[in-house]
C-alpha atoms as a PDB file:
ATOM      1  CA  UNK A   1       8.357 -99.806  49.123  1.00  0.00           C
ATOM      2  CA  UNK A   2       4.947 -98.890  49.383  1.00  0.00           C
ATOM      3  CA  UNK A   3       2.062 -99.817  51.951  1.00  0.00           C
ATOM      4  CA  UNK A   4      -0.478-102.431  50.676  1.00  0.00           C
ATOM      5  CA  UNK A   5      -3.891-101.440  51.644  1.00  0.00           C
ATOM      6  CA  UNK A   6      -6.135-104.977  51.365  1.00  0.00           C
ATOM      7  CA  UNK A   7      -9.264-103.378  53.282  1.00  0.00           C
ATOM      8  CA  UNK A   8     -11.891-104.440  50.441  1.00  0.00           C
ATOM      9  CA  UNK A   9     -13.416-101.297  48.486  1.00  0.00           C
ATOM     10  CA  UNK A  10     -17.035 -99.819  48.956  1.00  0.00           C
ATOM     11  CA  UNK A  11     -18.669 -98.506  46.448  1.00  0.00           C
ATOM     12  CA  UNK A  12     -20.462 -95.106  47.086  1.00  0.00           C
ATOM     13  CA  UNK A  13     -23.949 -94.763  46.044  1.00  0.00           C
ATOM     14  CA  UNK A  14     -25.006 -91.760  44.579  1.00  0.00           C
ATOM     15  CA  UNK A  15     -27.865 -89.750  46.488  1.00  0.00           C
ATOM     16  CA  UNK A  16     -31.417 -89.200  45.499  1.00  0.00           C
ATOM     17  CA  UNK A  17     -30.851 -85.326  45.828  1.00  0.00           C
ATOM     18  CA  UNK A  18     -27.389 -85.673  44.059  1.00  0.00           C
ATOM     19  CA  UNK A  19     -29.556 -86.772  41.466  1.00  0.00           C
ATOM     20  CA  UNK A  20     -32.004 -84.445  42.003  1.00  0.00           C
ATOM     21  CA  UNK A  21     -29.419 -80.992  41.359  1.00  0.00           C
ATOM     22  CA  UNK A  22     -28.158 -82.919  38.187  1.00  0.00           C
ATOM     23  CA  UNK A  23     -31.461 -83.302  36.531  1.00  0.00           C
ATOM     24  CA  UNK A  24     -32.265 -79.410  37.675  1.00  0.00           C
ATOM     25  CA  UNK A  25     -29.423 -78.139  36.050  1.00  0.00           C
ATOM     26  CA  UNK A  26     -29.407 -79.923  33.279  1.00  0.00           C
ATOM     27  CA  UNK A  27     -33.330 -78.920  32.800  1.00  0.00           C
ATOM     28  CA  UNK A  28     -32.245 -75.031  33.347  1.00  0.00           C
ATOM     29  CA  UNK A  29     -29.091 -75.773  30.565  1.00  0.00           C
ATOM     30  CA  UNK A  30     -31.904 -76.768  27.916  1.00  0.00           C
ATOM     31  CA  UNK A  31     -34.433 -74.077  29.320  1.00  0.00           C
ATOM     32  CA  UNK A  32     -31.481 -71.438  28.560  1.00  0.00           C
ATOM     33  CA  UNK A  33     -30.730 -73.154  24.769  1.00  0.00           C
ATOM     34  CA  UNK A  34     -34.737 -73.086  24.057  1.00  0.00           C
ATOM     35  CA  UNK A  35     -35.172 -69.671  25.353  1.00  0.00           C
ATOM     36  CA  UNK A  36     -32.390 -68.805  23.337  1.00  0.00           C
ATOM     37  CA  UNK A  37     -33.749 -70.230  19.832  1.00  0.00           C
ATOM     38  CA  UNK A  38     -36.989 -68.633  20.539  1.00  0.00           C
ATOM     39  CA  UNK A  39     -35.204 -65.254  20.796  1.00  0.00           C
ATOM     40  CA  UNK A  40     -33.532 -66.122  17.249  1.00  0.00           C
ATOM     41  CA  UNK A  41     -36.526 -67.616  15.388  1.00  0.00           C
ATOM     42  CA  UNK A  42     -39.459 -65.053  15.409  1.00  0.00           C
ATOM     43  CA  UNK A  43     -39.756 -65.092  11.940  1.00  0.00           C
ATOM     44  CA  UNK A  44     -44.000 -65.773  11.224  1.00  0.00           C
ATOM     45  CA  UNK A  45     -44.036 -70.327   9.929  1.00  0.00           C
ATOM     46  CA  UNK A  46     -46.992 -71.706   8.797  1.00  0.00           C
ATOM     47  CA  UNK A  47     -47.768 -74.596  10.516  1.00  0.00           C
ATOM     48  CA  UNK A  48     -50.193 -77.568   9.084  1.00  0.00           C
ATOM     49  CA  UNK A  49     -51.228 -80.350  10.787  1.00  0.00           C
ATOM     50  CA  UNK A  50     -54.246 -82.420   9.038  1.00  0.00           C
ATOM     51  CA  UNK A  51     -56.771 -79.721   8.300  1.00  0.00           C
ATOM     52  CA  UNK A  52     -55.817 -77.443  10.704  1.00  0.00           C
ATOM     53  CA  UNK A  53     -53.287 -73.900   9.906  1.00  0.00           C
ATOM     54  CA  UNK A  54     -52.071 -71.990  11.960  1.00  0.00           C
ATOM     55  CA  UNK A  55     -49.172 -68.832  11.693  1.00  0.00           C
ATOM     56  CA  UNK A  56     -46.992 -68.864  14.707  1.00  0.00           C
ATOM     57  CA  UNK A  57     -43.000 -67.697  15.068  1.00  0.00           C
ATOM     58  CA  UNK A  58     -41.158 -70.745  15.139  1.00  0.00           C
ATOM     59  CA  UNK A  59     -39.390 -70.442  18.439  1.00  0.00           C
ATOM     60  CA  UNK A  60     -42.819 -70.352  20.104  1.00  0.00           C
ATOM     61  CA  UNK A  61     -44.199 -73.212  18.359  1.00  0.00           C
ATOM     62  CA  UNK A  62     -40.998 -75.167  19.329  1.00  0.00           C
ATOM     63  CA  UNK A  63     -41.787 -73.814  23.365  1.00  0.00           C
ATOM     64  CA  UNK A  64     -45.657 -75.261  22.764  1.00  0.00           C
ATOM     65  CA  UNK A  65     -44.713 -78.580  21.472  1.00  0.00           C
ATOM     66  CA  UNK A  66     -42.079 -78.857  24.014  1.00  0.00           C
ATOM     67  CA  UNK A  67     -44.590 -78.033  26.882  1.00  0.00           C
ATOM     68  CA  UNK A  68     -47.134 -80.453  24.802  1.00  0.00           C
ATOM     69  CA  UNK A  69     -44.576 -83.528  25.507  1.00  0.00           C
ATOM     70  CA  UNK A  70     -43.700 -82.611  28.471  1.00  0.00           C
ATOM     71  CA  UNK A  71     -47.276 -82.856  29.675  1.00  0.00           C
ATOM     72  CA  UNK A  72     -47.294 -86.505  27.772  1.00  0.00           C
ATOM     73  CA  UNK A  73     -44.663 -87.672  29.203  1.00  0.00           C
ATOM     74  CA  UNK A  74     -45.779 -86.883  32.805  1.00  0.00           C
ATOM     75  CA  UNK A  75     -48.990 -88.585  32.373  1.00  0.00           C
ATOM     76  CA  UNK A  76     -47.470 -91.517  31.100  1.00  0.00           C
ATOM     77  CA  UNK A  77     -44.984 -91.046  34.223  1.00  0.00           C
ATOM     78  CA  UNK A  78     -47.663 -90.449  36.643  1.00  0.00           C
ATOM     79  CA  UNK A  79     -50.265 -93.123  35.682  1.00  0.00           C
ATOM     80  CA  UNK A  80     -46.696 -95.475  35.681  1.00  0.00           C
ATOM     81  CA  UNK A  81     -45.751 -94.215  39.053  1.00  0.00           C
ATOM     82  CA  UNK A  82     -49.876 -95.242  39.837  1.00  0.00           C
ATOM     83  CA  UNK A  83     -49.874 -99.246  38.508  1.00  0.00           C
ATOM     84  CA  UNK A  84     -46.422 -99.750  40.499  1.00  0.00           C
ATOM     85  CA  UNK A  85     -47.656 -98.693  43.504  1.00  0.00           C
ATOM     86  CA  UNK A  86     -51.280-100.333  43.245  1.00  0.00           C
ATOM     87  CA  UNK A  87     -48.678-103.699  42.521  1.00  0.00           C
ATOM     88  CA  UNK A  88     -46.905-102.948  45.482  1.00  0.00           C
ATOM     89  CA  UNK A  89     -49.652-102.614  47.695  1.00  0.00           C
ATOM     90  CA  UNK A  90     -51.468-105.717  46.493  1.00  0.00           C
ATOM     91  CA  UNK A  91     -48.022-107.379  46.920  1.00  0.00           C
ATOM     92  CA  UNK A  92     -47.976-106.088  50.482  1.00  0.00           C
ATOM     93  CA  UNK A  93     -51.238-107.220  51.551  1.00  0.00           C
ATOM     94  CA  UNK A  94     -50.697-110.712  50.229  1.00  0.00           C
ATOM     95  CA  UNK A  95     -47.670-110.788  52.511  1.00  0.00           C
ATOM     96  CA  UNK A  96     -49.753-109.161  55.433  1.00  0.00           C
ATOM     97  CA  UNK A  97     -51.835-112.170  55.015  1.00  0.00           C
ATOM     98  CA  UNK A  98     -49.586-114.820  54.936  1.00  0.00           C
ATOM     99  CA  UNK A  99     -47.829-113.706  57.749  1.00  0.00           C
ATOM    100  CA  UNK A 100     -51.264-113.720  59.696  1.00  0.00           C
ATOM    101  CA  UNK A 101     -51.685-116.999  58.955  1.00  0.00           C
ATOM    102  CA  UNK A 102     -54.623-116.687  56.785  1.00  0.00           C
ATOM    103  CA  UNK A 103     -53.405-117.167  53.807  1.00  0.00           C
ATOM    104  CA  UNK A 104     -54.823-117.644  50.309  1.00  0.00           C
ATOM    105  CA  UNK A 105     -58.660-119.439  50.586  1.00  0.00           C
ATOM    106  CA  UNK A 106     -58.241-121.379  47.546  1.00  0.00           C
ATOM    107  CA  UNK A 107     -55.038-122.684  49.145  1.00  0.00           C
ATOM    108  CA  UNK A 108     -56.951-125.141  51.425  1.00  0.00           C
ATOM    109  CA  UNK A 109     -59.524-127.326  49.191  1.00  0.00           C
ATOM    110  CA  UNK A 110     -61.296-129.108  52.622  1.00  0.00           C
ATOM    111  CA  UNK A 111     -62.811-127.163  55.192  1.00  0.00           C
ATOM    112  CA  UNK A 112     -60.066-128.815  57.688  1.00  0.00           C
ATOM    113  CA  UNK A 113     -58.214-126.910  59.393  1.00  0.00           C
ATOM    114  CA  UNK A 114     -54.017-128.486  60.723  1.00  0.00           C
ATOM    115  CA  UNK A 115     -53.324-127.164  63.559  1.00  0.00           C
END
C-alpha cells in the first residue's frame, strides 16, 4: 500500500515578474508576426477615412494603427491607474483620521464633546 499524505495543499501564487516575462514574450511573438506582414504587404493601399486620402503600403499602415491603439489604450490605462490611486489615497486619509480620533465633522451634530 501506499502512504497517505493529509498535509492540506497550498496553492502557489504566480509572481508579478512571472507575469511580467509572459506578457514580454508574448508582446515580442506579435512584434515578430507584425514585422513579418509588413515585410509581405508593401504593395501601395489607398486609405480613406472621412475626407481625408492617403497612399501608404499596407503593412505600415497596419504598424501606425497598431502604435495609434496602443497609445489609446495606455492613456486610458494610465488616467485608470490615476482615479484608483487618488481613491486609495482619499480612502487612506479617511482611515488616518479615524484612527486619530478626529473623525468625520458632520459625524457629531452638538458641539459636545464624550470623553
Amino acid at each position: 500500500m501506499g502512504v497517505m499524505n493529509n498535509s492540506p495543499k497550498t496553492k502557489v501564487k504566480g509572481s508579478f515578474a512571472a507575469t511580467t516575462w509572459l506578457s514580454l514574450i508574448v508582446g515580442f511573438l506579435l512584434l515578430i508576426l507584425l514585422i513579418i506582414f509588413i515585410l509581405q504587404n508593401q504593395q501601395t493601399t489607398e486609405l480613406n477615412f472621412f475626407a481625408w486620402s492617403v497612399e501608404w503600403p499596407a503593412g505600415v499602415a497596419f504598424l501606425i494603427f497598431a502604435i495609434a491603439g496602443a497609445l489609446i489604450m495606455a492613456l486610458v490605462g494610465g488616467w485608470r491607474m490615476f482615479e484608483l490611486r487618488r481613491q486609495v489615497k482619499k480612502s487612506n486619509q479617511g482611515v488616518l483620521r479615524s484612527e486619530q480620533g478626529h473623525g468625520d465633522p458632520r459625524d457629531h451634530s452638538s458641539g459636545e464633546h464624550t470623553v
